[in-house]
N, C-alpha and C. Protein backbone atom coordinates (compact mmCIF):
# COMPACT_ATOMS: atom_id res chain seq x y z
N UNK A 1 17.83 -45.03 51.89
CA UNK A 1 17.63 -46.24 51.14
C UNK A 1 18.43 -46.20 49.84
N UNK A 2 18.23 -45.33 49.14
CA UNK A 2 19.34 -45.30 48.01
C UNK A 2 20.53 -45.29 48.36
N UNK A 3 20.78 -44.28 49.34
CA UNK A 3 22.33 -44.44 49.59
C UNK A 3 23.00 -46.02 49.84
N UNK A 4 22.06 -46.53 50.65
CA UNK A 4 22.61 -48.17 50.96
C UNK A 4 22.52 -48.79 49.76
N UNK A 5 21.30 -48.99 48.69
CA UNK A 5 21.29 -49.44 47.27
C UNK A 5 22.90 -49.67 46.70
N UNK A 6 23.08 -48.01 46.46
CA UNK A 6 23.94 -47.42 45.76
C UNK A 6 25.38 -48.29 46.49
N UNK A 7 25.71 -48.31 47.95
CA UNK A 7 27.02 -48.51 48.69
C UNK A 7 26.67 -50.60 48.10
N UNK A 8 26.32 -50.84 48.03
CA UNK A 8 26.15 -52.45 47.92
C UNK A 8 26.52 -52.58 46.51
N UNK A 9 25.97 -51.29 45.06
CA UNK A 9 26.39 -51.46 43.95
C UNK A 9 28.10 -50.81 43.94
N UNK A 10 28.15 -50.28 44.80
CA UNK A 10 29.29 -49.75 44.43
C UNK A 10 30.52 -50.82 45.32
N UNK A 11 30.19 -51.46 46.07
CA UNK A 11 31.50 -52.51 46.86
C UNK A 11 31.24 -53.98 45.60
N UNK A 12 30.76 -53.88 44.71
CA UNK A 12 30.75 -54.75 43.49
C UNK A 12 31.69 -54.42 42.76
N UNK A 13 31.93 -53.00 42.79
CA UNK A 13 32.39 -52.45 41.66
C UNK A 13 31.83 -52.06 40.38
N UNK A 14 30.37 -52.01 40.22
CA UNK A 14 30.23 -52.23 38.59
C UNK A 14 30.45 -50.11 38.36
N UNK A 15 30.30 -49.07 39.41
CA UNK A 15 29.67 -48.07 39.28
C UNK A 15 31.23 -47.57 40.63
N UNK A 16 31.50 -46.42 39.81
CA UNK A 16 32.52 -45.58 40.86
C UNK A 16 32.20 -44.94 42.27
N UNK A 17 32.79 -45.15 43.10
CA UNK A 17 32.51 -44.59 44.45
C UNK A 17 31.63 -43.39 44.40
N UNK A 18 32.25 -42.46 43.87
CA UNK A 18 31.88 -41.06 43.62
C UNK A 18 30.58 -40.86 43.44
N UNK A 19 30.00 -41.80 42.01
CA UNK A 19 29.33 -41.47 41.66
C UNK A 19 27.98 -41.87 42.26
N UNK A 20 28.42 -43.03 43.04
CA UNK A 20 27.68 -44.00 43.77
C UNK A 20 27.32 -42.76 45.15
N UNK A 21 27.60 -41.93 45.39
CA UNK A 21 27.68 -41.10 46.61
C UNK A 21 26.63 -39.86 46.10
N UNK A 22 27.18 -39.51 44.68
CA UNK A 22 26.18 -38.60 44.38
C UNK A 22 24.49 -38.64 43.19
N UNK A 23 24.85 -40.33 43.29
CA UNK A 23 23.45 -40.74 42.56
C UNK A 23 21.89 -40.59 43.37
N UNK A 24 21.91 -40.46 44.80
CA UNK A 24 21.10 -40.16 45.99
C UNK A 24 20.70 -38.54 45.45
N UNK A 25 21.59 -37.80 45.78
CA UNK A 25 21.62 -36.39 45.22
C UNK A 25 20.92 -35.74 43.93
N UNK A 26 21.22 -36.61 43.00
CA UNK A 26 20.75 -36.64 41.43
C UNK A 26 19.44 -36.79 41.60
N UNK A 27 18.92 -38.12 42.15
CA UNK A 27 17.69 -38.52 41.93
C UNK A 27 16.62 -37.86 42.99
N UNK A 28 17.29 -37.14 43.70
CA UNK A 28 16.21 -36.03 44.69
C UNK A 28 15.26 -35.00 44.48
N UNK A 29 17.38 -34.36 43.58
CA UNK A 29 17.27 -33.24 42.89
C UNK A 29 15.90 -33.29 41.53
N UNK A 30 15.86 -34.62 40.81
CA UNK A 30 15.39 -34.44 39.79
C UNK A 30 13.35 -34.54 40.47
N UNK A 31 13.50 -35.13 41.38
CA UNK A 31 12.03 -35.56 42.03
C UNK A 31 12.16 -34.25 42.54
N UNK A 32 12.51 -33.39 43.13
CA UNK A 32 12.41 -32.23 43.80
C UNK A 32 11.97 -31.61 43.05
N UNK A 33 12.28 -31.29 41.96
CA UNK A 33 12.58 -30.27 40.39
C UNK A 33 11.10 -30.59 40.05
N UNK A 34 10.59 -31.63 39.91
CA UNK A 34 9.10 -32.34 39.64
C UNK A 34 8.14 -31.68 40.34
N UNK A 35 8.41 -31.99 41.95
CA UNK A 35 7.18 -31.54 42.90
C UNK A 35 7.23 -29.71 42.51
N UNK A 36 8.38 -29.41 42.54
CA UNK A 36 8.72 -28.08 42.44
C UNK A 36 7.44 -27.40 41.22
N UNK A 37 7.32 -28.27 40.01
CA UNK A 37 6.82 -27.27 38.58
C UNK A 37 5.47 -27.77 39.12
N UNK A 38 5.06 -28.76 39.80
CA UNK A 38 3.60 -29.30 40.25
C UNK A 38 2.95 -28.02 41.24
N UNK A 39 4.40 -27.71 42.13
CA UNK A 39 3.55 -26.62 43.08
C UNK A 39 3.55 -25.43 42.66
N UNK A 40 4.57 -25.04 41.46
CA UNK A 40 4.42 -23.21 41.29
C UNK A 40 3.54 -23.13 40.02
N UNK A 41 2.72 -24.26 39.67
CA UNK A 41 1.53 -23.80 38.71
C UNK A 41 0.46 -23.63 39.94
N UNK A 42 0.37 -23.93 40.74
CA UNK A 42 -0.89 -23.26 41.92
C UNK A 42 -0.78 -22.54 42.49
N UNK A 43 0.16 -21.97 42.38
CA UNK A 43 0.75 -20.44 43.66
C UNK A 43 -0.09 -19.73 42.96
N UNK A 44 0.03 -18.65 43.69
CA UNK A 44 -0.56 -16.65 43.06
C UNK A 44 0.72 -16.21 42.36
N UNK A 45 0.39 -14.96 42.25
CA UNK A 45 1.53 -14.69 41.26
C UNK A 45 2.61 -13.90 42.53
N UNK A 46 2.17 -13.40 44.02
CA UNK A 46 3.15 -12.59 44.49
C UNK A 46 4.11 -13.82 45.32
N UNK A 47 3.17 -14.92 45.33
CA UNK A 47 4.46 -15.74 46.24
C UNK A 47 5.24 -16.41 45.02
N UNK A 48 5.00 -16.52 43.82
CA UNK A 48 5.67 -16.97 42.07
C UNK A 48 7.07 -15.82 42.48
N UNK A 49 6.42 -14.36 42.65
CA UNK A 49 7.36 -13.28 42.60
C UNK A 49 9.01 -13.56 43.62
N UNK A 50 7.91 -13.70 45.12
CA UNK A 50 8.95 -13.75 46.23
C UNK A 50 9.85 -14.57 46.21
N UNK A 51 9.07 -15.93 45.81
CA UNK A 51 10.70 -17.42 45.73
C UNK A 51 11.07 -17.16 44.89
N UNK A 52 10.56 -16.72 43.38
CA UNK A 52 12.13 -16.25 42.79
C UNK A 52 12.78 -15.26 42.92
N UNK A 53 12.45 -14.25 43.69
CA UNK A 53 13.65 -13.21 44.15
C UNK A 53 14.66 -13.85 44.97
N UNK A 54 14.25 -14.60 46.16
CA UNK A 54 14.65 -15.11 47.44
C UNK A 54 16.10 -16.57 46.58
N UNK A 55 15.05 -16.94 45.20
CA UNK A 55 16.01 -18.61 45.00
C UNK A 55 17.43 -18.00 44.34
N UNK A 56 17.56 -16.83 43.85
CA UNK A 56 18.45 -16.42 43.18
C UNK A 56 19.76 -16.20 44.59
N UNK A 57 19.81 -15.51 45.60
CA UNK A 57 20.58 -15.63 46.14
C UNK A 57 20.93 -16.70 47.31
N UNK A 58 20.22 -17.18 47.38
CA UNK A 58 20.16 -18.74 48.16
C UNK A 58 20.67 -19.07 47.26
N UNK A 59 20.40 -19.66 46.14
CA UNK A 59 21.57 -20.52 45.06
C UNK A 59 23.09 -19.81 44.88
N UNK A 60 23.12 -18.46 44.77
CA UNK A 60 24.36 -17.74 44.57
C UNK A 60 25.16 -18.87 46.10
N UNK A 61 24.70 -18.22 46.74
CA UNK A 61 25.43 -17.87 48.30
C UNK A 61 25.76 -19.37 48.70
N UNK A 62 24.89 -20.42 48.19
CA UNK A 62 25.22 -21.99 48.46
C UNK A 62 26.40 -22.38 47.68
N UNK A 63 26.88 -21.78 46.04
CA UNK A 63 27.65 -22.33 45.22
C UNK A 63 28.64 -21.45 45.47
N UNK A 64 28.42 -20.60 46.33
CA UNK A 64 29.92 -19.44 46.82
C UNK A 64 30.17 -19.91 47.82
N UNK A 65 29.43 -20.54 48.73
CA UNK A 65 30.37 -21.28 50.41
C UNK A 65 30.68 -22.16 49.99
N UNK A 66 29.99 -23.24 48.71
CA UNK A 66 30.76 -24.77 48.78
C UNK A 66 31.83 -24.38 47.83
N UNK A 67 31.97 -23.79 46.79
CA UNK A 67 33.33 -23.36 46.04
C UNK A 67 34.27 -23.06 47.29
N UNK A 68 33.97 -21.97 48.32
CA UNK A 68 35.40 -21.93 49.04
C UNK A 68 35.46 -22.90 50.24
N UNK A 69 34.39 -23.89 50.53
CA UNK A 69 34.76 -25.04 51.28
C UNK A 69 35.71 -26.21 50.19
N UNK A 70 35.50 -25.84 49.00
CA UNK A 70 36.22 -26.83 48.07
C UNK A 70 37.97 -26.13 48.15
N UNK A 71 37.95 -24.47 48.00
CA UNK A 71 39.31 -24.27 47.64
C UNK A 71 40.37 -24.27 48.86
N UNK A 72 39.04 -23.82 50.18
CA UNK A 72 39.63 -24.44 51.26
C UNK A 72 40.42 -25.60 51.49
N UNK A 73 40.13 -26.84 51.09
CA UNK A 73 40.05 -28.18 51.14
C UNK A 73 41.39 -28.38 50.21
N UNK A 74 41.16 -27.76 49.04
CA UNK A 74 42.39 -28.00 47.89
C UNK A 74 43.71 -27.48 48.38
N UNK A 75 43.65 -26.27 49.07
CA UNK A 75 44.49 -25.96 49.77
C UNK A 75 45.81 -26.23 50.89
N UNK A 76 44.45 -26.99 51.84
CA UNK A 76 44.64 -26.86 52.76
C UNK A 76 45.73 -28.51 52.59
N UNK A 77 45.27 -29.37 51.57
CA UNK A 77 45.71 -31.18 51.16
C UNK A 77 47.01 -30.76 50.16
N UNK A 78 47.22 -28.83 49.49
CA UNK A 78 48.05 -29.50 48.89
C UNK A 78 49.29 -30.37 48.53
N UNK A 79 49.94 -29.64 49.64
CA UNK A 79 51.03 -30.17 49.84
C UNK A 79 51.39 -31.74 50.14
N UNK A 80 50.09 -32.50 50.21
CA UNK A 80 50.23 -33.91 50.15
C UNK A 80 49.88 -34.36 48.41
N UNK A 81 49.21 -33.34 47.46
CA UNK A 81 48.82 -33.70 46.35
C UNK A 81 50.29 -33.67 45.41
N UNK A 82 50.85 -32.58 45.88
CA UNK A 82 52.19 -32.83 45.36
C UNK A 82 53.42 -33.85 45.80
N UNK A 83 53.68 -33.66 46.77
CA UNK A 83 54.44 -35.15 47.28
C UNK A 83 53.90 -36.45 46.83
N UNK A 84 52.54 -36.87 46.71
CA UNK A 84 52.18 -37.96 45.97
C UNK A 84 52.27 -37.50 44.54
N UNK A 85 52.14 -36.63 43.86
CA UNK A 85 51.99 -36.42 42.40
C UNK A 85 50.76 -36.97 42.08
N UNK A 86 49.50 -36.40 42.52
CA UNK A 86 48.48 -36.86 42.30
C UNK A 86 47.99 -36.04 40.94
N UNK A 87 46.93 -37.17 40.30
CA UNK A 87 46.56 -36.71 38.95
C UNK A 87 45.20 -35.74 39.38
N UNK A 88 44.93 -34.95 38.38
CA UNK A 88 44.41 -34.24 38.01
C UNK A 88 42.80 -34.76 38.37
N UNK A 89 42.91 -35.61 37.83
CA UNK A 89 41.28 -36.36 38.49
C UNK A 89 41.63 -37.25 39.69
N UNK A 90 42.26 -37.60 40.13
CA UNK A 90 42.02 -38.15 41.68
C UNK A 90 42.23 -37.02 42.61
N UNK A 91 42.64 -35.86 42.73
CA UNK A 91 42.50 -34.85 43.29
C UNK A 91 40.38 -34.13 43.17
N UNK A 92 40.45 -33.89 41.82
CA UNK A 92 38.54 -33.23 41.64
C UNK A 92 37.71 -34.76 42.21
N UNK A 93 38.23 -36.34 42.15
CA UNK A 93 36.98 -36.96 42.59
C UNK A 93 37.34 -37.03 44.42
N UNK A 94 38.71 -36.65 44.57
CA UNK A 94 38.60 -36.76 46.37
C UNK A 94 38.10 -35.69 46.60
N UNK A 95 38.17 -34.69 46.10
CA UNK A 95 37.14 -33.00 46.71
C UNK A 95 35.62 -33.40 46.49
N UNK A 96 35.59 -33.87 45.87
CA UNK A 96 34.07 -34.18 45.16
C UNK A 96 33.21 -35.43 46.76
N UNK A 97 34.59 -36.33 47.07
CA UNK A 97 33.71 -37.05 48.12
C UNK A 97 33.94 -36.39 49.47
N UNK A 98 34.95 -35.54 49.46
CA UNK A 98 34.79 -34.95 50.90
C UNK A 98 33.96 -33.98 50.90
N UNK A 99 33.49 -33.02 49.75
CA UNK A 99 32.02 -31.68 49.56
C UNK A 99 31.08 -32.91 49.99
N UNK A 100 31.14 -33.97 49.60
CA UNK A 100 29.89 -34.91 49.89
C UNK A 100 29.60 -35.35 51.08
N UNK A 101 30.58 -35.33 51.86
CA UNK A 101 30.64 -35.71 53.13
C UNK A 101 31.19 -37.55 53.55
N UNK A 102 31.57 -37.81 52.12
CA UNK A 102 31.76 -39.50 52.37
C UNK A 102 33.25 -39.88 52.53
């Protein structure tokens, strides 16, 4: 539902593609983050212990595959980024919608 919101504000134009792709994401993340401090004031203290041992490399290991699905990606396009002479930011917002999947 947001995503469609978001694709109807964004073929207006008032709001950038990009951002329009990762405003779904934002607003999950931040409701997630919510339920999240609601449920670890009722835990015990050994399952408090275990998800944060466990969230530290789950987060590592997620921002280390999508970094090299990104340098993959940068790579693999450059040679079209140079023949177009693409800028500096239309290169980070096209990586940004293909990590997104859009």
């Amino acid at each position: 539902m947001l995503l469609i919101t978001g694709l109807n504000i964004g073929e207006k134009g008032y709001i950038s593609p990009a951002t329009i792709l990762w405003l779904p994401n934002v607003i999950t993340l931040i409701f997630g983050g919510w339920l999240w401090s609601k449920m670890i004031k009722k835990m015990n203290i050994i399952s408090r212990y275990l998800i944060r041992e466990f969230i530290k490399p789950l987060i590592f290991s997620s921002v280390v595959f999508g970094g090299l699905v990104l340098f993959r990606e940068f790579f693999r396009e450059l040679n079209f980024y140079l023949e177009k002479k693409a800028s500096f930011l239309f290169v980070f917002e096209y990586l940004l919608l293909i990590y997104h999947g859009g």
